[in-house]
N, C-alpha and C. Protein backbone atom coordinates (compact mmCIF):
# COMPACT_ATOMS: atom_id res chain seq x y z
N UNK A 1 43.96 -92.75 -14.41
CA UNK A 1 43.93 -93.09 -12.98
C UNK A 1 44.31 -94.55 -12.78
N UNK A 2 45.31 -94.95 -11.85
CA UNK A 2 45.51 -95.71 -11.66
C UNK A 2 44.44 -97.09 -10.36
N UNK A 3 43.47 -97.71 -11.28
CA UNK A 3 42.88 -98.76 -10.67
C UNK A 3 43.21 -99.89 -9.28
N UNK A 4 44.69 -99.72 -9.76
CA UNK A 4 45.38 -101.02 -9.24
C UNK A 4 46.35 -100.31 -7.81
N UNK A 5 45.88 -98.96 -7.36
CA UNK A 5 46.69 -98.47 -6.00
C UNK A 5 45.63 -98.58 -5.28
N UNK A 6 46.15 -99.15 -4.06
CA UNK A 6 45.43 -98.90 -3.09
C UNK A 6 44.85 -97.44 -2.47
N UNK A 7 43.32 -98.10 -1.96
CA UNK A 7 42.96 -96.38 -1.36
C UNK A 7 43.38 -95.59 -0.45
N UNK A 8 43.50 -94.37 -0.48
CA UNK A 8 44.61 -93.83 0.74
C UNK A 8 43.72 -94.60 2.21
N UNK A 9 44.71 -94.15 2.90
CA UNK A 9 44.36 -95.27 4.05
C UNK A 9 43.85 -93.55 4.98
N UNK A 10 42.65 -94.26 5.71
CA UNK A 10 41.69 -93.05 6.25
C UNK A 10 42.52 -92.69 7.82
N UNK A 11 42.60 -91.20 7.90
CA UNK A 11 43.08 -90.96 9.09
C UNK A 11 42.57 -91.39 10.42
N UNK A 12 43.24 -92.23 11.49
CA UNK A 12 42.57 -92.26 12.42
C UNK A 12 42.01 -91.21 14.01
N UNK A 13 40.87 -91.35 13.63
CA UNK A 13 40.35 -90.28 14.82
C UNK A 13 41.59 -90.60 16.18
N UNK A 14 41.29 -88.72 16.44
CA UNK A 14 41.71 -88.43 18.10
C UNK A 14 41.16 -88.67 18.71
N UNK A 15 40.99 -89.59 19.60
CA UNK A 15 40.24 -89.98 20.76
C UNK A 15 40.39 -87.99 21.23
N UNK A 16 41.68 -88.15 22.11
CA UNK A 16 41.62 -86.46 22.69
C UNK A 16 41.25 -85.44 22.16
N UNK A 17 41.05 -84.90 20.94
CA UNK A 17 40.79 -84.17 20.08
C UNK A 17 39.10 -84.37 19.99
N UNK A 18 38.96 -85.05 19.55
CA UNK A 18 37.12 -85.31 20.05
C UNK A 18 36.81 -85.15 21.50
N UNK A 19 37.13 -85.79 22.51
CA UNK A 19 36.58 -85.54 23.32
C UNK A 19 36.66 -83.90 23.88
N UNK A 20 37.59 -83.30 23.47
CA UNK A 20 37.90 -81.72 23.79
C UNK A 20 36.68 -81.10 22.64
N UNK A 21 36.67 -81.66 21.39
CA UNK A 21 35.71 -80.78 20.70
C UNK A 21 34.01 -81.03 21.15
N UNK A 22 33.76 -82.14 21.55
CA UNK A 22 32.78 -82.19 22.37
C UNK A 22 32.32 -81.97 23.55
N UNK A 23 33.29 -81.34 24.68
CA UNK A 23 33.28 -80.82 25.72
C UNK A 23 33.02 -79.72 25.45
N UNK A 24 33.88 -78.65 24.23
CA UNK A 24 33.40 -77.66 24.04
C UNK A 24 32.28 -77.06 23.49
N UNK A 25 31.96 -78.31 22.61
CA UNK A 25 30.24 -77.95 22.24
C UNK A 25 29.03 -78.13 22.98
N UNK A 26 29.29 -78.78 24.02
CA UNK A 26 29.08 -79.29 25.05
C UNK A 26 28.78 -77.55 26.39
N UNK A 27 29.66 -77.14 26.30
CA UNK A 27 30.07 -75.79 27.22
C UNK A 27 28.76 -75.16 26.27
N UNK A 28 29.36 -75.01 25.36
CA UNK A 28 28.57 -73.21 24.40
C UNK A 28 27.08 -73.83 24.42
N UNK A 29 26.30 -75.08 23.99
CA UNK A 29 25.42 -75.31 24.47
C UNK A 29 24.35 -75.44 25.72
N UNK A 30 25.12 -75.62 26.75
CA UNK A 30 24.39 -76.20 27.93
C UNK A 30 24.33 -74.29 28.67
N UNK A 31 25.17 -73.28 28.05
CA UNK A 31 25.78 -72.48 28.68
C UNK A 31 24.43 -71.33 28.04
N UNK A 32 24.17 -71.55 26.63
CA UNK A 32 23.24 -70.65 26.26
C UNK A 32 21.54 -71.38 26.14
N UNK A 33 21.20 -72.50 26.04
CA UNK A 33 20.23 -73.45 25.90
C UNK A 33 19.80 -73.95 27.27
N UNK A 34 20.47 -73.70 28.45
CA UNK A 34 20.09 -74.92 29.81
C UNK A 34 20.61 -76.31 29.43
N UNK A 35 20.75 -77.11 30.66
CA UNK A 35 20.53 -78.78 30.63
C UNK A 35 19.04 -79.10 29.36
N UNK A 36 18.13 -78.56 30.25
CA UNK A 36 17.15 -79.09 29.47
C UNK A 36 16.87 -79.02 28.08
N UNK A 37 17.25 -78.32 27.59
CA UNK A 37 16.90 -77.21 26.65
C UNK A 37 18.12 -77.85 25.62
N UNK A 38 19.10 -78.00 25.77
CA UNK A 38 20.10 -78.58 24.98
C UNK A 38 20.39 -80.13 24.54
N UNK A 39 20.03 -80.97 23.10
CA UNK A 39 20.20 -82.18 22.75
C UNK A 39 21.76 -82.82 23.05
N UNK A 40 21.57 -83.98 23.07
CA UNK A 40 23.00 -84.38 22.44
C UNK A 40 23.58 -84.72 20.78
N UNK A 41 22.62 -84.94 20.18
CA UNK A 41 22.70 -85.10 19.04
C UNK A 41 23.13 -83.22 18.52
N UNK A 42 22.35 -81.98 19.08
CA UNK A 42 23.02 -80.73 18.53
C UNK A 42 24.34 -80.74 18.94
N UNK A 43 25.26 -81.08 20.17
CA UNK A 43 26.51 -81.23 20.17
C UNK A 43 27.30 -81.81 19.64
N UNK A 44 26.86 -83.27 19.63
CA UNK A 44 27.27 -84.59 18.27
C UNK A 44 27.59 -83.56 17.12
N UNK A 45 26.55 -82.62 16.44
CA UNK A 45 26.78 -82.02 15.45
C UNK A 45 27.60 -80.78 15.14
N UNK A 46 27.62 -80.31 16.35
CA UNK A 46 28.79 -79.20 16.48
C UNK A 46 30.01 -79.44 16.59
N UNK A 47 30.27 -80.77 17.28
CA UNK A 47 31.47 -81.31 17.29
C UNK A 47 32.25 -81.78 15.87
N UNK A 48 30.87 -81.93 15.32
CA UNK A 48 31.51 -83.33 13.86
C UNK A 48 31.36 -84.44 14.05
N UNK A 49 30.95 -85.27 15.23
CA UNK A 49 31.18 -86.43 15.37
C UNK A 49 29.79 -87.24 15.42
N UNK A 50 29.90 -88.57 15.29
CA UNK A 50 28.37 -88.89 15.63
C UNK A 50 27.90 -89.23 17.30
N UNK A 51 26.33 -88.98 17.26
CA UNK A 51 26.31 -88.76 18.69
C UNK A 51 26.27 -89.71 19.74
N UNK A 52 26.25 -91.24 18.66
CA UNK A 52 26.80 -92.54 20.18
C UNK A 52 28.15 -92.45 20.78
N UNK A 53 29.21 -91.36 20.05
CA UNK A 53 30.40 -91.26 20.72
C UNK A 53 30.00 -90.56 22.04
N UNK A 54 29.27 -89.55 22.51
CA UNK A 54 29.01 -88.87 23.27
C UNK A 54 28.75 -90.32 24.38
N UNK A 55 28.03 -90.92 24.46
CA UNK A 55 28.17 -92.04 25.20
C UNK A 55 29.05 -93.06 25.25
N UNK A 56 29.51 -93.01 24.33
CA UNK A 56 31.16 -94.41 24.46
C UNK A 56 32.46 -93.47 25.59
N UNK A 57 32.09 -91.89 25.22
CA UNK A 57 32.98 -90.98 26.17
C UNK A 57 33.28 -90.87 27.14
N UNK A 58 31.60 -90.76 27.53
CA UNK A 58 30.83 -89.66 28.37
C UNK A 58 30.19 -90.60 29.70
N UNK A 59 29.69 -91.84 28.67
CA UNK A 59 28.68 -92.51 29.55
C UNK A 59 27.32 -92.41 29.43
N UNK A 60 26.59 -90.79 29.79
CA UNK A 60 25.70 -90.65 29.88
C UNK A 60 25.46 -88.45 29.23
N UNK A 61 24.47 -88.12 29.37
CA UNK A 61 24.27 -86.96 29.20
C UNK A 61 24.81 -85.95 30.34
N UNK A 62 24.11 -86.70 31.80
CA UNK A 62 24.55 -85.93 32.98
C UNK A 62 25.89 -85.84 33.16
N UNK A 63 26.51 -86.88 33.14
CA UNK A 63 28.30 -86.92 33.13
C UNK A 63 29.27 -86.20 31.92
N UNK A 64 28.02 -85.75 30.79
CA UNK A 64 28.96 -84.96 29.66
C UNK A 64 28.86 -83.20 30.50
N UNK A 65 27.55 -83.29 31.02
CA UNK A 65 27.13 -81.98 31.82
C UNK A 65 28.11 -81.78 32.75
N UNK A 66 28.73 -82.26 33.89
CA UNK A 66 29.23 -82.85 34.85
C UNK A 66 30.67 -81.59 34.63
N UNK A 67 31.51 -82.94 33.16
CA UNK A 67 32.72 -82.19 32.96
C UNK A 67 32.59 -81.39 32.12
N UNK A 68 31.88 -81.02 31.21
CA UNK A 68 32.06 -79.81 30.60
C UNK A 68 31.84 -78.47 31.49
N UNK A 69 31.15 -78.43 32.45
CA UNK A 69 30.49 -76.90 33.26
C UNK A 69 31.42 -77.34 34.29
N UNK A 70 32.37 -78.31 34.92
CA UNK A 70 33.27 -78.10 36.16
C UNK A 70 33.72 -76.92 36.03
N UNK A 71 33.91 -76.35 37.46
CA UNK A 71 34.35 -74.93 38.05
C UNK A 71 35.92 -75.56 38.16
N UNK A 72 36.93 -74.77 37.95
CA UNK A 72 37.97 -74.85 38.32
C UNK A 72 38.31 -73.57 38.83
N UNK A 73 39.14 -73.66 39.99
CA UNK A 73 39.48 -73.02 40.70
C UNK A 73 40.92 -72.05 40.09
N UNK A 74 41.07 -71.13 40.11
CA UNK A 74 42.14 -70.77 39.30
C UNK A 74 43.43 -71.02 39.36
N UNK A 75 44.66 -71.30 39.51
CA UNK A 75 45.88 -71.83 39.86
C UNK A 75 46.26 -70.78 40.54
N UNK A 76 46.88 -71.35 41.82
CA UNK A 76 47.17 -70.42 43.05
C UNK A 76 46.46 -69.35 43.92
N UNK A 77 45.20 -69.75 43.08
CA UNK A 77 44.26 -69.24 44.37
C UNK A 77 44.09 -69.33 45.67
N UNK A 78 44.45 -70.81 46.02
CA UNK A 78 44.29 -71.34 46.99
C UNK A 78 45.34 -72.32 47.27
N UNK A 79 46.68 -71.76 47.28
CA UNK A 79 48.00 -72.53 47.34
C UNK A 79 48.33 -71.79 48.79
N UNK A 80 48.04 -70.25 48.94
CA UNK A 80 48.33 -70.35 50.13
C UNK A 80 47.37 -69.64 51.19
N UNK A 81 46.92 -70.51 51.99
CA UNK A 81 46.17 -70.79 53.02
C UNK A 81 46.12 -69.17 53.83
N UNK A 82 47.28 -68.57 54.13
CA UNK A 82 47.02 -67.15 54.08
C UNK A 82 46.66 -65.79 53.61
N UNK A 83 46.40 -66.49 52.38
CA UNK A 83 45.49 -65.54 51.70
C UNK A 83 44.39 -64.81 51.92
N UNK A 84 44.25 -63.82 52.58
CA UNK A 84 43.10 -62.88 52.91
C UNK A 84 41.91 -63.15 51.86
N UNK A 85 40.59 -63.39 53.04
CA UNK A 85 39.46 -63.53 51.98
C UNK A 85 39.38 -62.96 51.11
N UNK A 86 39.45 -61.21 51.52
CA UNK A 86 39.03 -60.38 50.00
C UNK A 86 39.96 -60.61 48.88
N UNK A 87 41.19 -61.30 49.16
CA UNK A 87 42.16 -61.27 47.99
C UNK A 87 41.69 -62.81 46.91
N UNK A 88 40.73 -63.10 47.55
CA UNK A 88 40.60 -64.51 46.81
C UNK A 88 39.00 -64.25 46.10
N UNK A 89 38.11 -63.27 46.98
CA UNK A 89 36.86 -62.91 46.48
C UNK A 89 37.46 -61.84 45.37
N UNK A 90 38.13 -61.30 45.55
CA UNK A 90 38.55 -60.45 44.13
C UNK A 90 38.68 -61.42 42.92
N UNK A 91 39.04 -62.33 42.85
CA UNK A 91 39.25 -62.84 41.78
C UNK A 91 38.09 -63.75 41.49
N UNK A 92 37.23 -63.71 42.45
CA UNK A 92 35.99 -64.21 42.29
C UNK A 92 35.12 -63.40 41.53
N UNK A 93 35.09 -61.97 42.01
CA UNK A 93 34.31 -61.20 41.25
C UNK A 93 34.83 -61.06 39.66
N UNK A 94 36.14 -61.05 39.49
CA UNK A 94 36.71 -60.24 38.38
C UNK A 94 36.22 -61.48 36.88
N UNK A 95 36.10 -62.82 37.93
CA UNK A 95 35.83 -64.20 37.09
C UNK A 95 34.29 -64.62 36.90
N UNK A 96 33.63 -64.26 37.70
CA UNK A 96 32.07 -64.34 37.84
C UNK A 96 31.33 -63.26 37.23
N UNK A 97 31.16 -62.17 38.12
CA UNK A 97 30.26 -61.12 38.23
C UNK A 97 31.30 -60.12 36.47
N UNK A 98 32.38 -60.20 36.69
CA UNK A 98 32.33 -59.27 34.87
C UNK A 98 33.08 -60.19 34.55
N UNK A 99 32.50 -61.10 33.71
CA UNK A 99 32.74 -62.14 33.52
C UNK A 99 33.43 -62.20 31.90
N UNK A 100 32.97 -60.50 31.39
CA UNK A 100 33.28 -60.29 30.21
C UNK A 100 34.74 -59.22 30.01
N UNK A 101 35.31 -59.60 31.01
CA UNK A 101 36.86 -59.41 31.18
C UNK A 101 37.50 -60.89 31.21
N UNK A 102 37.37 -62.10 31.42
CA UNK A 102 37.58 -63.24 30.99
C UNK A 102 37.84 -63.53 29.55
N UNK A 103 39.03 -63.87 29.14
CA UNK A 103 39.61 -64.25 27.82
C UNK A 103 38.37 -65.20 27.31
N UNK A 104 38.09 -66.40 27.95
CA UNK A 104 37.45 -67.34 26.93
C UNK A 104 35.64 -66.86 27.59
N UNK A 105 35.20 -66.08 27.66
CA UNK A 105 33.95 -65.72 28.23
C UNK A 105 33.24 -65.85 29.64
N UNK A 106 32.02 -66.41 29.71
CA UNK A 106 31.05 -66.50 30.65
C UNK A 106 32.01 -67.82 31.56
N UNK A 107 31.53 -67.24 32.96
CA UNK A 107 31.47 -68.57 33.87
C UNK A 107 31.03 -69.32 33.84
N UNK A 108 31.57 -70.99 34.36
CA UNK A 108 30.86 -71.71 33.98
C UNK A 108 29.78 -72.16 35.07
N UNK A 109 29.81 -71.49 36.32
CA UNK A 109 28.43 -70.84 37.24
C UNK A 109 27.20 -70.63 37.05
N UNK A 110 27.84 -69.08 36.16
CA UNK A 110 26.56 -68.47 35.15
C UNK A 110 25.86 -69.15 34.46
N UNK A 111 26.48 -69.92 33.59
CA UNK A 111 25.60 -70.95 32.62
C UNK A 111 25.08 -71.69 33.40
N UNK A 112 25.03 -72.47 34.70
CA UNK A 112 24.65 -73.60 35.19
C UNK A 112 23.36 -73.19 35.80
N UNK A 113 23.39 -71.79 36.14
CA UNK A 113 22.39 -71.31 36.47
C UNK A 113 21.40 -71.19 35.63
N UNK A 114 21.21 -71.30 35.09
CA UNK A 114 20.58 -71.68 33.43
C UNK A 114 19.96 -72.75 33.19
N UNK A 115 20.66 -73.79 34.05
CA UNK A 115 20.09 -75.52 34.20
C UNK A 115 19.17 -75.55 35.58
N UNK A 116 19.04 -74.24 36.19
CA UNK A 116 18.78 -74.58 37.91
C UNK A 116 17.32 -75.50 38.00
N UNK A 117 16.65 -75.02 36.69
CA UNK A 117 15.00 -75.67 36.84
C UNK A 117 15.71 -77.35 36.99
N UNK A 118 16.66 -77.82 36.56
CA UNK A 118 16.65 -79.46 36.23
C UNK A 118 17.51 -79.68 37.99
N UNK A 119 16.89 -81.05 38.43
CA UNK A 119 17.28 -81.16 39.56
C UNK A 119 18.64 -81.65 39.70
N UNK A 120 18.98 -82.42 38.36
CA UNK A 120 20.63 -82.90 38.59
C UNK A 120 21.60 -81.65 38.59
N UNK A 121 20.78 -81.08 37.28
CA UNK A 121 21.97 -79.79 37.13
C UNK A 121 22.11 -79.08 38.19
N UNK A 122 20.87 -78.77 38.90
CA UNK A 122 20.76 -77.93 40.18
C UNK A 122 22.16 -78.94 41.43
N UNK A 123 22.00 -79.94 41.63
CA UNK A 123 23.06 -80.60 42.34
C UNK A 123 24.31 -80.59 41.89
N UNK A 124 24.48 -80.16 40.49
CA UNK A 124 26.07 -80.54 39.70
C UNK A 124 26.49 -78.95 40.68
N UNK A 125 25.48 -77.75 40.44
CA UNK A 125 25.68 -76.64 40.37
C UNK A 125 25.75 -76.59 42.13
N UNK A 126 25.48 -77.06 43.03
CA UNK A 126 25.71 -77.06 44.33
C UNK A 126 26.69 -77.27 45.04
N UNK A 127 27.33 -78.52 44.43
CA UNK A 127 28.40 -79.30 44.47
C UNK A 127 29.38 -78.43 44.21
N UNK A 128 29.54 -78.06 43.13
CA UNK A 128 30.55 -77.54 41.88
C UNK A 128 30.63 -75.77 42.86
N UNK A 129 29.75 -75.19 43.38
CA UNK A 129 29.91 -73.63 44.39
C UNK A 129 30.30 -73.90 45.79
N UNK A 130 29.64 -75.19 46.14
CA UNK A 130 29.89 -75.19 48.08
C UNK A 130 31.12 -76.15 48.14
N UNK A 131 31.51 -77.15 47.36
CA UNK A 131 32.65 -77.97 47.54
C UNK A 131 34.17 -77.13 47.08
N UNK A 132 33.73 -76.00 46.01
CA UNK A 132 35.08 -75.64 45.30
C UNK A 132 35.23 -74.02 46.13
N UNK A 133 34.85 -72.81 45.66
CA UNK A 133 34.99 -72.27 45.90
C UNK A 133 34.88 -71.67 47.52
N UNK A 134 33.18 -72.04 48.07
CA UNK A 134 32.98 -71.55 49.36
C UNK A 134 33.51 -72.70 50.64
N UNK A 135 33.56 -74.22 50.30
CA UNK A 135 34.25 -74.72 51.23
C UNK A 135 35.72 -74.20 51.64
N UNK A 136 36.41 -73.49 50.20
CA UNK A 136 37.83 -72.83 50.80
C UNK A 136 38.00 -71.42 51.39
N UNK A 137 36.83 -71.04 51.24
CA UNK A 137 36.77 -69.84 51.68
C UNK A 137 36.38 -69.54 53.52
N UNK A 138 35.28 -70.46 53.67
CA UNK A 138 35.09 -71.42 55.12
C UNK A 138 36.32 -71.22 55.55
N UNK A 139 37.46 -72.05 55.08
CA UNK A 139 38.63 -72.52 55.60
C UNK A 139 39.56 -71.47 56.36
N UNK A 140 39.14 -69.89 55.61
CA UNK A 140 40.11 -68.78 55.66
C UNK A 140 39.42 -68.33 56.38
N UNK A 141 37.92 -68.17 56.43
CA UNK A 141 37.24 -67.26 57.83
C UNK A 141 37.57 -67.79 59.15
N UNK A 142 37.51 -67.00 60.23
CA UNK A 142 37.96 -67.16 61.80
C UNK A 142 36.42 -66.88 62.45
N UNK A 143 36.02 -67.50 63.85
CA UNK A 143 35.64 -67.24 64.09
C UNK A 143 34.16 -68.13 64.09
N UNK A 144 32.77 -67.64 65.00
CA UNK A 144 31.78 -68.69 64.93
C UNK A 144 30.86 -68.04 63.40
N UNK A 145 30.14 -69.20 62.97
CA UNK A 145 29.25 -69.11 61.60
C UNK A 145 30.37 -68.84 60.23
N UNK A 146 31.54 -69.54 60.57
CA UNK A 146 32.58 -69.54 59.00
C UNK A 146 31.72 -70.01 57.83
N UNK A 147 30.84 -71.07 57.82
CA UNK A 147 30.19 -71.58 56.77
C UNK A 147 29.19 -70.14 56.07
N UNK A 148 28.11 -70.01 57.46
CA UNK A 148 27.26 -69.23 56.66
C UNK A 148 27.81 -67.88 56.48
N UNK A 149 29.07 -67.49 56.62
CA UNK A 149 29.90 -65.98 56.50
C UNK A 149 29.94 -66.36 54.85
N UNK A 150 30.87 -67.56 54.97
CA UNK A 150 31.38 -68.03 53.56
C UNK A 150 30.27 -67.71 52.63
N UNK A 151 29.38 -68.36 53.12
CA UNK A 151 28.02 -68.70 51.27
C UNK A 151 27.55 -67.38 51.21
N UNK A 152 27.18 -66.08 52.47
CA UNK A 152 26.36 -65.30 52.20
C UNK A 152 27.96 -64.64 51.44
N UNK A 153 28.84 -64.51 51.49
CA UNK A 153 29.79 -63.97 50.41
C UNK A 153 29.52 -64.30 49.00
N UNK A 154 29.08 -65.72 48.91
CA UNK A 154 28.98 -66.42 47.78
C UNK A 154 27.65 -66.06 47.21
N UNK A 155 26.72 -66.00 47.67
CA UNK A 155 25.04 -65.13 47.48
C UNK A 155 25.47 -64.04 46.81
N UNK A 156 26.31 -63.13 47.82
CA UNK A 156 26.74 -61.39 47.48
C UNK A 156 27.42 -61.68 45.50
N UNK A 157 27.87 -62.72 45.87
CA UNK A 157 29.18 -62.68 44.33
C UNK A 157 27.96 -63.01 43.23
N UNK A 158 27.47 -64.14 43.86
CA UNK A 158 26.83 -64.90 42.33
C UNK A 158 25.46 -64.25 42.10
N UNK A 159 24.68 -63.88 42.53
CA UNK A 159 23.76 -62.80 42.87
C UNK A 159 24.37 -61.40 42.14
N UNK A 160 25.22 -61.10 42.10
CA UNK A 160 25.59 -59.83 41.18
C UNK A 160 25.85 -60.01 40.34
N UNK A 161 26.49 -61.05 39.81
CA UNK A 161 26.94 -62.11 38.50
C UNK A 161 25.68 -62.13 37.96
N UNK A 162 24.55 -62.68 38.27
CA UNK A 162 23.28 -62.88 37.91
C UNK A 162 22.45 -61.19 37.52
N UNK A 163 22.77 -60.34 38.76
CA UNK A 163 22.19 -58.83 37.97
C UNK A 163 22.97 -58.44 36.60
N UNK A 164 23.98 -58.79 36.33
CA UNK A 164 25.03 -58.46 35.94
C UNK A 164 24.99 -58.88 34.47
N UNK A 165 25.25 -60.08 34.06
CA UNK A 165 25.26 -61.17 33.00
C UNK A 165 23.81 -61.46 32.30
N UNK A 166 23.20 -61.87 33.49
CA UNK A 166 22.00 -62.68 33.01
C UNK A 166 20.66 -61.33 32.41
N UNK A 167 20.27 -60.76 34.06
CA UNK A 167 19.42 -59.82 33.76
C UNK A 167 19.94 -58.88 33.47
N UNK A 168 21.05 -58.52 33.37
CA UNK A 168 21.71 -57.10 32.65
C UNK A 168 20.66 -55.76 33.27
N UNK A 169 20.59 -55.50 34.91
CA UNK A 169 20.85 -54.45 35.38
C UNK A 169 21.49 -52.90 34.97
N UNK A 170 20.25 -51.96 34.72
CA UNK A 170 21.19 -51.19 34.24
C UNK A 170 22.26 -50.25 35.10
N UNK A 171 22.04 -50.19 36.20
CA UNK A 171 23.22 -49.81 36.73
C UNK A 171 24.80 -50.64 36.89
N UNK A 172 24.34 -51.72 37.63
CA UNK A 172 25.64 -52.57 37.77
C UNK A 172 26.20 -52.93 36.76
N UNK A 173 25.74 -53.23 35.57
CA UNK A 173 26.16 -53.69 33.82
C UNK A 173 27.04 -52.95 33.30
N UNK A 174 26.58 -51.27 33.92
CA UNK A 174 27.79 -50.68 33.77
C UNK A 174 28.77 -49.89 34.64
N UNK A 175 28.42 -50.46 35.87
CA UNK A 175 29.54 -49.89 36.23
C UNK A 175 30.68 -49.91 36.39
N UNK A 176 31.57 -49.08 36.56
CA UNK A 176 33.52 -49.61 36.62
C UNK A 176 33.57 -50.65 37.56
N UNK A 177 34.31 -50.99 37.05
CA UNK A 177 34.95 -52.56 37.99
C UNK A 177 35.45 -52.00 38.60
N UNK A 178 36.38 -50.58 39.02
CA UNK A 178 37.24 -50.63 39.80
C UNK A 178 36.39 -50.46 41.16
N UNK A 179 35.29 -49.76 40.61
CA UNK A 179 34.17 -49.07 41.79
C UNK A 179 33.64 -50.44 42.63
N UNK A 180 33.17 -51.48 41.86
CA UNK A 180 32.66 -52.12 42.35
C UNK A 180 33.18 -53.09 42.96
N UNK A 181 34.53 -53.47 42.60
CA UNK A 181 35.46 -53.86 43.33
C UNK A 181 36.06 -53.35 44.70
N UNK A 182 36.06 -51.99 44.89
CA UNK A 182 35.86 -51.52 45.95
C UNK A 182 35.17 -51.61 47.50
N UNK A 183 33.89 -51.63 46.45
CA UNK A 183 32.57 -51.75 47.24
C UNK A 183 32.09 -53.29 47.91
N UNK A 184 32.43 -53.98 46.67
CA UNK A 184 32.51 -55.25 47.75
C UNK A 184 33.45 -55.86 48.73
N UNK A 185 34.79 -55.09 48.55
CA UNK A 185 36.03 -55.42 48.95
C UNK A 185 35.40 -55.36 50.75
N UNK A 186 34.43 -53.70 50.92
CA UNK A 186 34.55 -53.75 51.90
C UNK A 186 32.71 -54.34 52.70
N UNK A 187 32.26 -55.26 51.69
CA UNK A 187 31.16 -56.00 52.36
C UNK A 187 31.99 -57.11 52.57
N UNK A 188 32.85 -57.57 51.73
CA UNK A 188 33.64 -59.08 51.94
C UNK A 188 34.36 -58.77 53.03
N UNK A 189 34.90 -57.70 53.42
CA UNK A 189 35.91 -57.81 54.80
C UNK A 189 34.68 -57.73 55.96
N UNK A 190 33.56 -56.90 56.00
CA UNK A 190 33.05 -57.08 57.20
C UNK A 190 32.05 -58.72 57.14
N UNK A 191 31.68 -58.95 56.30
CA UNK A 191 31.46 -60.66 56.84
C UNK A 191 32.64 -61.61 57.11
N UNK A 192 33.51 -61.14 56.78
CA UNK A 192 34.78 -62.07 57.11
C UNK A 192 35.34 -62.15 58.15
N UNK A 193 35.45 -60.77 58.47
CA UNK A 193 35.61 -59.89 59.91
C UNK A 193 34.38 -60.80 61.18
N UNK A 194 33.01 -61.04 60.58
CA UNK A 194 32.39 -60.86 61.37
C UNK A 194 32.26 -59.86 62.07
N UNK A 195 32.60 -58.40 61.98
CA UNK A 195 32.08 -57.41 62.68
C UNK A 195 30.27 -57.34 63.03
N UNK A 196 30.16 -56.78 63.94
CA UNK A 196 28.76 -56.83 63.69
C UNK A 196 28.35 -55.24 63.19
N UNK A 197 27.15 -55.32 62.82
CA UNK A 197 26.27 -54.07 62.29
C UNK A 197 26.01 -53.09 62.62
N UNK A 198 26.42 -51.83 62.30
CA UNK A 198 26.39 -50.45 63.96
C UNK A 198 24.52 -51.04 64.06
N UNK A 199 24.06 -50.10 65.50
CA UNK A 199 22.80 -50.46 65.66
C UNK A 199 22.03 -48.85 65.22
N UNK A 200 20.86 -49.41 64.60
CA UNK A 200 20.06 -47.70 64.09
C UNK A 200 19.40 -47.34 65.67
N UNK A 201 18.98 -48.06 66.67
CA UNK A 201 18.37 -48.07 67.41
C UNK A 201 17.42 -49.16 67.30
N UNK A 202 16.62 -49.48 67.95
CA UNK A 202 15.57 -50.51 68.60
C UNK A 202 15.83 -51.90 67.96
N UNK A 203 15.15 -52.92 67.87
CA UNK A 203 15.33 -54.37 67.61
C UNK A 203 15.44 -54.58 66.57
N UNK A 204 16.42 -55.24 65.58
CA UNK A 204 16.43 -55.56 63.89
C UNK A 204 15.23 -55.97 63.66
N UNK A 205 14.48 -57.14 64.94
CA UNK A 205 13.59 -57.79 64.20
C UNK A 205 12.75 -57.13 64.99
N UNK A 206 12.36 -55.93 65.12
CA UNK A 206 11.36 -54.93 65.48
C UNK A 206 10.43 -54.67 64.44
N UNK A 207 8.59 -54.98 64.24
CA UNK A 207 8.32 -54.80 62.65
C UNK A 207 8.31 -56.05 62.09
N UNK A 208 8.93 -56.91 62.28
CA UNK A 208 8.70 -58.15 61.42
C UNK A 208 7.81 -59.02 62.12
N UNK A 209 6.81 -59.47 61.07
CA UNK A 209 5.70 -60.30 61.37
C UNK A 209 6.53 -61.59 62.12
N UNK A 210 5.56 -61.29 63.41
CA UNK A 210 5.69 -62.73 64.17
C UNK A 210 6.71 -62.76 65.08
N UNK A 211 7.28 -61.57 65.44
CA UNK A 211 8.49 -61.35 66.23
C UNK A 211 7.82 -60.62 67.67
């Protein structure tokens, strides 16, 4: 062996390459563990890297939370403004609620819901549903109460996502997508619609305490 060569010279780290492998350990953690429930040092270690990089990155824990669980909106979802609600809640459901027709897995919704006990995560997760998805959906309803048309759509979606994923319901868990796609197609058109409700007879709030 030659004494007198120099030592190979050590590869220098990817800045980009780390920060992507720690976003992703970052995801699979926070996604099955909660905010709370998940270290930074177990991601540090899933990544490979050590875990003061997570802060030279990141900043902080909440801001690694932040961008790893951002919702992105899908490309051309919302390019054109005439897009019929149900054609945009379809792809809501097909991305949320069977979430296990998605190439790279779970929403990143689902998981956040997971963090709801922690109060930041609970705000990342507020932000990240009423700013992205249901503020554009607002945009496409006509008519008075667009906001609360919008979210109780968004209740209907993520609320089945949740029977669905989380508590694994045994009916909805399995049923055909095509069925259930159906079925909401036509709860999403009548809140969108704003139609109102045939009447059974006497007062909705007939029976309810305090009415």
């Amino acid at each position: 062996m030659d004494r007198s060569a120099p030592p190979p010279a050590r590869r220098r780290r990817d800045r980009a390459a780390t920060r992507t492998a720690l976003l992703d350990a970052a995801r699979r953690r926070f996604s099955r563990q909660g905010y709370d429930g998940t270290g930074i040092r177990e991601i540090a270690s899933d990544a490979g890297v050590d875990a003061a990089l997570i802060f030279r990155y990141f900043g902080s824990k909440r801001k690694l939370y932040a961008e790893a669980m951002r919702v992105e909106i899908p490309a051309g979802l919302t390019a054109d403004p005439r897009r019929p609600v149900v054609h945009v809640t379809d792809v809501m459901l097909r991305d949320i609620v069977f979430a296990d027709l998605r190439e790279d897995g779970e929403h990143p919704l689902l998981g956040m819901l997971r963090s709801a006990g922690n109060a930041d995560a609970r705000e990342e997760l507020r932000v990240q549903l009423c700013e992205n998805y249901l503020k554009d959906l607002a945009g496409r309803i006509e008519g008075e109460d667009a906001g609360l048309r919008a979210e109780l759509v968004g209740a209907l979606l993520l609320g089945m996502g949740v029977m669905r994923s989380v508590v694994g319901s045994p009916v909805l868990k399995d049923a055909p997508y095509e069925r259930v796609r159906g079925l909401v197609a036509r709860l999403v058109g009548l809140l969108a619609s704003g139609a109102a409700a045939p009447q059974t007879g006497g007062d909705p709030g007939d029976g309810v305490p305090g009415r």
